[in-house]
Protein backbone atom coordinates (compact mmCIF):
# COMPACT_ATOMS: atom_id res chain seq x y z
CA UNK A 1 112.02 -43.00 -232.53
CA UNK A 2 114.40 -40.61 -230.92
CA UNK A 3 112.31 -37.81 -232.33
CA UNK A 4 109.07 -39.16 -230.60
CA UNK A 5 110.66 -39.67 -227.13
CA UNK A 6 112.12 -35.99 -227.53
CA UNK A 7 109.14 -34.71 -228.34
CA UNK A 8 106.85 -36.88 -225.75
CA UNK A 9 109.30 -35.47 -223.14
CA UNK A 10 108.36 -31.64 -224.45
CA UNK A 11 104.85 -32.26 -224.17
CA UNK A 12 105.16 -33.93 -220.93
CA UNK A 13 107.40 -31.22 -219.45
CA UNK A 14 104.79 -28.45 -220.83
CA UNK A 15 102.03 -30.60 -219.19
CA UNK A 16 104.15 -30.72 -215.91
CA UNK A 17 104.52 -26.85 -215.91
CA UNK A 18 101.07 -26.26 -216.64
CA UNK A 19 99.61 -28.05 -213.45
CA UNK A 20 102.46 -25.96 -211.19
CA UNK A 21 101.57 -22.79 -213.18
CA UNK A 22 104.66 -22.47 -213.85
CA UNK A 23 105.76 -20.08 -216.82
CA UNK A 24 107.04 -21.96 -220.22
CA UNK A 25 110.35 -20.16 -219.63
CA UNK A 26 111.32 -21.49 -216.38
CA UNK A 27 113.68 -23.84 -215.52
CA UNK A 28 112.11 -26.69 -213.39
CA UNK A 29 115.99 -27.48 -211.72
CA UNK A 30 116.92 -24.62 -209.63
CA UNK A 31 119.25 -23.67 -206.96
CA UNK A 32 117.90 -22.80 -203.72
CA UNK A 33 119.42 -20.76 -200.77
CA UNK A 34 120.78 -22.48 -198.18
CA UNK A 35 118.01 -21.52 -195.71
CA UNK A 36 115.25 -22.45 -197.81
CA UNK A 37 116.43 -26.71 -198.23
CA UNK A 38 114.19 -28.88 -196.40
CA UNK A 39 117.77 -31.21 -194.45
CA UNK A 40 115.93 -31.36 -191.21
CA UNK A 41 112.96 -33.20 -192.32
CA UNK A 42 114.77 -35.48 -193.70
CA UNK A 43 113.15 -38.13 -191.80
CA UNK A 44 109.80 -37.52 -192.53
CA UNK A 45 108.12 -39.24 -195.58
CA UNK A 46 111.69 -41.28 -196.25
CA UNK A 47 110.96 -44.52 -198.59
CA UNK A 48 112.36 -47.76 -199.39
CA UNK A 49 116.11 -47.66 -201.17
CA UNK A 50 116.46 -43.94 -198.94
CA UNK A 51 118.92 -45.85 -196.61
CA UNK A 52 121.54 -43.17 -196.74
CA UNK A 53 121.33 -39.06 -196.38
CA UNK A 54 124.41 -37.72 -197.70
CA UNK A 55 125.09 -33.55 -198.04
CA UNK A 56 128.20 -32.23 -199.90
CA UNK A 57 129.47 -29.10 -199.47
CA UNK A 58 131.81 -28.21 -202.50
CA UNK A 59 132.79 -25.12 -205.27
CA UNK A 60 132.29 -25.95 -208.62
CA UNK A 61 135.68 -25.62 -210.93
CA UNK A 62 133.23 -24.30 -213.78
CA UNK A 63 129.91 -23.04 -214.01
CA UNK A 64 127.38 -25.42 -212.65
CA UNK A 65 125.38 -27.21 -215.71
CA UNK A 66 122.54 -27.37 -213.65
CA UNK A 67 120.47 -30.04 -216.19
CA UNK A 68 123.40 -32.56 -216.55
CA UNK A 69 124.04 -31.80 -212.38
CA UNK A 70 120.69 -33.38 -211.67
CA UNK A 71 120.89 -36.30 -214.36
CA UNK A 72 123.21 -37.39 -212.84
CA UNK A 73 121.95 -37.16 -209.52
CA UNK A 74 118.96 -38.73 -210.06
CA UNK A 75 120.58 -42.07 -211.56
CA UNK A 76 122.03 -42.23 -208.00
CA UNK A 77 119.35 -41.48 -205.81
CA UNK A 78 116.51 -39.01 -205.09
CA UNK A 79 115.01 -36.00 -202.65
CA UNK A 80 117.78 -34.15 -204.41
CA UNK A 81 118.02 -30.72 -203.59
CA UNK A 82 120.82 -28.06 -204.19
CA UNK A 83 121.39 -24.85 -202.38
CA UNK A 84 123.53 -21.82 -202.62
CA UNK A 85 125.46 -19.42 -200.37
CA UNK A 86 128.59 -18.09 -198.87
CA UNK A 87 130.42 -18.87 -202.43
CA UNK A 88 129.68 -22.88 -202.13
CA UNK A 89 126.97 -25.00 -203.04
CA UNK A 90 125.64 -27.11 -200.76
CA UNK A 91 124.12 -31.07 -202.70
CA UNK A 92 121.34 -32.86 -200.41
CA UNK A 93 120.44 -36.37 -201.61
CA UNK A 94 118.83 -39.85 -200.37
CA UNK A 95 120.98 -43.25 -201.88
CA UNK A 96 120.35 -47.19 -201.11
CA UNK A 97 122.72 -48.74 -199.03
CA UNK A 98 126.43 -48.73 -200.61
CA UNK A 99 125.96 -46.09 -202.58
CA UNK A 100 126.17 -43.33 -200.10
CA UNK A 101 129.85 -42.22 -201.57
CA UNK A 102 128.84 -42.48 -205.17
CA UNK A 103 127.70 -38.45 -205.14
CA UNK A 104 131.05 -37.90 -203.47
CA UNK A 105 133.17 -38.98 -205.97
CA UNK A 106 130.45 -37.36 -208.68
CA UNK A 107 130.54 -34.23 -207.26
CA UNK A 108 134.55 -34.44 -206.56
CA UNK A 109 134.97 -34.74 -210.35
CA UNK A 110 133.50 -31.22 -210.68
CA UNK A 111 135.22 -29.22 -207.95
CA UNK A 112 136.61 -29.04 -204.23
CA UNK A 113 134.70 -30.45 -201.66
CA UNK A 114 134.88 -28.63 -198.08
CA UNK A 115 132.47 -30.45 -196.16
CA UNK A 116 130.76 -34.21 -195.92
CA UNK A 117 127.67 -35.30 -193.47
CA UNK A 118 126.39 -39.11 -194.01
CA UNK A 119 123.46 -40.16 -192.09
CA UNK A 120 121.84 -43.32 -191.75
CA UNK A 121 118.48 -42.61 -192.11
CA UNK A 122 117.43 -46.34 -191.29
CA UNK A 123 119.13 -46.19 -187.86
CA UNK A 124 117.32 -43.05 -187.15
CA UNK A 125 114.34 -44.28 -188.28
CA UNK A 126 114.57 -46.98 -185.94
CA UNK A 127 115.82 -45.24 -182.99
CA UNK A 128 113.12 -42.26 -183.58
CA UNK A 129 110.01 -45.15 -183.49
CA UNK A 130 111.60 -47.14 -180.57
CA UNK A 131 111.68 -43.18 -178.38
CA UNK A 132 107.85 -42.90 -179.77
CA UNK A 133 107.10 -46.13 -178.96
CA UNK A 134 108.36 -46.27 -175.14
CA UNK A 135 106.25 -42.41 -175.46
CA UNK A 136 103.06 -44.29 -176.17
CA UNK A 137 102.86 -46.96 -173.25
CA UNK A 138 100.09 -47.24 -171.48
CA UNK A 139 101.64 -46.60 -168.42
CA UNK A 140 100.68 -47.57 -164.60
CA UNK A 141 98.39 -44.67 -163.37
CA UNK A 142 99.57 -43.01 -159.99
CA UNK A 143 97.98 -41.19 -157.51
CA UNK A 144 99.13 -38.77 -154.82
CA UNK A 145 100.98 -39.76 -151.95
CA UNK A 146 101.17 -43.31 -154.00
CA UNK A 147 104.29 -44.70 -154.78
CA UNK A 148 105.19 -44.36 -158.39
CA UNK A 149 108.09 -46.85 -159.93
CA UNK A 150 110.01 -45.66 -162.61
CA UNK A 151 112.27 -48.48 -164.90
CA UNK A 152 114.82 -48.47 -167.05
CA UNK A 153 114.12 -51.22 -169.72
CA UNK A 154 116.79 -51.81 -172.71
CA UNK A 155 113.95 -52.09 -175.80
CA UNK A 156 110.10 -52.39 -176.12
CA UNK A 157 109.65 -56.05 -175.23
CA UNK A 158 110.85 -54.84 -171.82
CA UNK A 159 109.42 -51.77 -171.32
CA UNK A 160 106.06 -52.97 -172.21
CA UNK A 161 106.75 -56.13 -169.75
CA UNK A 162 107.25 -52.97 -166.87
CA UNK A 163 104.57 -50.97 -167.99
CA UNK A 164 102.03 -53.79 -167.88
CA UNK A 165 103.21 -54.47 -164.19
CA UNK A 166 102.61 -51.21 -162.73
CA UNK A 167 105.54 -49.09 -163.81
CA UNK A 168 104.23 -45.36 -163.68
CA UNK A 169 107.89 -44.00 -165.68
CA UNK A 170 110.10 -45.74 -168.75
CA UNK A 171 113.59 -45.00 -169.16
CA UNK A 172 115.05 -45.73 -172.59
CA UNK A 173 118.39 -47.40 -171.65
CA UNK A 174 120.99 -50.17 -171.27
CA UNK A 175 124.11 -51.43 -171.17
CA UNK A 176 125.10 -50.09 -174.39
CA UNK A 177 123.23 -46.40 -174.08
CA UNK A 178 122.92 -45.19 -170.50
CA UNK A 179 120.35 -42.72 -169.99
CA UNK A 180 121.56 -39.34 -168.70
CA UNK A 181 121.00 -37.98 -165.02
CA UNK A 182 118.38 -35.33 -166.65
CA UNK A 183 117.08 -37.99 -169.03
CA UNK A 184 116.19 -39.77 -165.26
CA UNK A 185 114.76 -36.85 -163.54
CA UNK A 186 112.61 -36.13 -166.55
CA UNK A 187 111.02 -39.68 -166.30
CA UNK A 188 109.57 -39.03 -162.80
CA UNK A 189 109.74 -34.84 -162.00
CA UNK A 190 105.90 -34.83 -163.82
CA UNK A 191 104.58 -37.66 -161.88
CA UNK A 192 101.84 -36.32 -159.61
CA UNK A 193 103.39 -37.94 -156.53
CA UNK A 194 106.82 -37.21 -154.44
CA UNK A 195 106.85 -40.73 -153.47
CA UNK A 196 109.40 -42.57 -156.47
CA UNK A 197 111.15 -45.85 -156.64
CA UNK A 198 113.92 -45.76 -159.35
CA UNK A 199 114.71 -49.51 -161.20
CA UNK A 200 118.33 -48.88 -162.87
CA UNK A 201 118.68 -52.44 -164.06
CA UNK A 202 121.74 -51.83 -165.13
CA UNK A 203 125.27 -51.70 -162.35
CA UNK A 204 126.50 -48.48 -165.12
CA UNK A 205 122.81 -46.82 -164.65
CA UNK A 206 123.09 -46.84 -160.50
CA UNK A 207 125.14 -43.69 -160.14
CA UNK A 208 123.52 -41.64 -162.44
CA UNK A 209 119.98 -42.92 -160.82
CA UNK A 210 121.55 -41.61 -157.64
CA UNK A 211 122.83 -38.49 -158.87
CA UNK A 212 119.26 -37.81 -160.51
CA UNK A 213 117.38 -38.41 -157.05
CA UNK A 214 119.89 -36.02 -155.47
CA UNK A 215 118.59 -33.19 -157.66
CA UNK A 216 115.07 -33.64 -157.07
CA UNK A 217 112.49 -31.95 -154.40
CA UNK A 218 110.77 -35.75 -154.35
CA UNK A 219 111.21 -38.13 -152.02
CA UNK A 220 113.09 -41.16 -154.20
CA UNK A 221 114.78 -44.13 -153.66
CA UNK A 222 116.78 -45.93 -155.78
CA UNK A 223 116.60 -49.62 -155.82
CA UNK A 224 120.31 -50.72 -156.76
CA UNK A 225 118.58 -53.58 -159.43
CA UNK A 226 121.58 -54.64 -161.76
CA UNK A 227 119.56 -56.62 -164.36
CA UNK A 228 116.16 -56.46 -165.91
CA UNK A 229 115.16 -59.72 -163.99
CA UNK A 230 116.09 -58.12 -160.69
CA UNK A 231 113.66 -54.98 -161.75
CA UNK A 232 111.10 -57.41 -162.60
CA UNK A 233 111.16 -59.16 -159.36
CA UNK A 234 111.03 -55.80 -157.39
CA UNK A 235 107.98 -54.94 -159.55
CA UNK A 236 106.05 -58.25 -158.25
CA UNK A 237 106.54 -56.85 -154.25
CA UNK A 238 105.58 -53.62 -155.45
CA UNK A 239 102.33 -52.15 -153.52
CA UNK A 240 101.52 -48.73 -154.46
CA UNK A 241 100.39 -47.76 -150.82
C-alpha cells in the first residue's frame, strides 16, 4: 500500500509539472528573493481558516531542508512562501485563529529569529470593506453655490442614515477612531461648492473639524454636533439653498 501511494504521488507530481511545463528536474519548493514574495497582497483572495498573517524573519542553524521546511508548514497553514536575502530567510504564511505562533516556535527550533510581524487579516478585512463601503454611498448630489453637508458617522448603519438625508461628504469616524484634520479636508476640498457645513458628532472630532476648515479656501462652518442624534437633527433643518 505504501508503494502505491508513493508511486500515485510520482505520477501525480509528474502530471503537476507537466501542466506548468515545468522540467522533470525541478524542484517545485523554492526560495524566492525577498523582492519577488507577494506580502502586500496579502489581503486579496484570503479564505476561510486565513485568520492570521504571520512573517518570520530568522537564519537557519543548518542548511535549510527545503521539502521537510514546507511539510511542515503546510500542516500549519497555507499561502506559504519563503524568500531569501541579506543572509536571512524571510517565512510568509496564513494560520486559523490560535495558531498564529505555531510557525514561531517551528521555525525557532531551526535557528535564530530576528524579526516577527502578525497581522490579523480578519480585522483588516473588515476595516478595508467598511472604508469601501462608506466609498460607495450614494451620496447627496450638490450643486454650486449650494450648501454641501459633510458628516462624520461611526459605521455604515449611520453613514447610510446621513447619506440618504442629504449628506454630500462621509467621514469614517468616532469616539474610538477620530478622523484626522486631512482625513476632514479631503471629505469636502472636491465638492464642487465653497459653501460646507461640517457634522463632527463627536465633542473629540470638534477641534480637528475646526482646524480642517481653517486650512481650506471654502467657506465652512462647523456645526459643534456632539452626538450622531444631534447631526441627524441638523440634517432635518438642512436646505441646500
Amino acid at each position: 500500500m505504501a508503494r502505491i501511494r508513493l508511486s500515485l504521488f510520482f505520477i501525480l507530481e509528474g502530471m503537476l509539472r507537466a501542466a506548468c511545463r515545468l522540467p522533470l528536474d525541478q524542484p517545485l519548493i523554492s526560495v524566492q528573493p525577498l523582492s519577488a514574495l507577494g506580502i502586500d497582497d496579502s489581503l486579496d483572495g484570503i479564505e476561510p481558516g486565513q485568520d492570521w498573517e504571520v512573517v518570520v524573519d530568522f537564519q537557519p542553524a543548518q542548511t535549510l531542508n527545503l521539502e521537510s521546511f514546507y511539510n511542515q508548514l503546510e500542516s500549519i497553514g497555507t499561502s506559504i512562501q519563503l524568500g531569501e536575502g541579506d543572509g536571512m530567510y524571510r517565512m510568509h504564511i496564513h494560520v486559523s485563529d490560535n495558531r498564529q505562533y505555531e510557525p514561531i516556535d517551528y521555525i525557532r527550533s531551526l535557528g535564530s529569529i530576528s524579526k516577527v510581524a502578525i497581522e490579523n487579516l480578519m480585522l483588516q478585512m473588515e476595516a478595508r470593506n467598511s472604508t469601501h463601503g462608506i466609498e460607495e454611498l450614494r451620496l447627496g448630489p450638490v450643486e454650486p453655490d449650494q450648501i454641501a453637508p459633510v458628516a462624520v458617522a461611526p459605521g455604515m448603519g449611520i453613514a447610510r442614515i446621513f447619506a440618504s438625508l442629504g449628506a454630500a461628504g462621509i467621514i469614517e469616524g468616532g469616539q474610538t477612531m477620530n478622523p484626522s484634520t486631512q482625513e476632514i479636508l479631503a471629505s469636502f476640498e472636491n465638492l464642487p461648492t465653497d459653501k460646507v457645513i461640517l457634522l463632527p458628532n463627536n465633542k473629540n472630532i470638534i477641534l480637528a473639524a475646526k482646524q480642517a476648515a481653517e486650512l481650506t479656501v471654502k467657506r465652512v462652518a462647523v456645526l459643534p454636533s456632539v452626538s450622531v442624534p444631534q447631526g441627524i437633527a441638523a440634517m432635518f433643518s438642512w436646505e441646500p439653498d
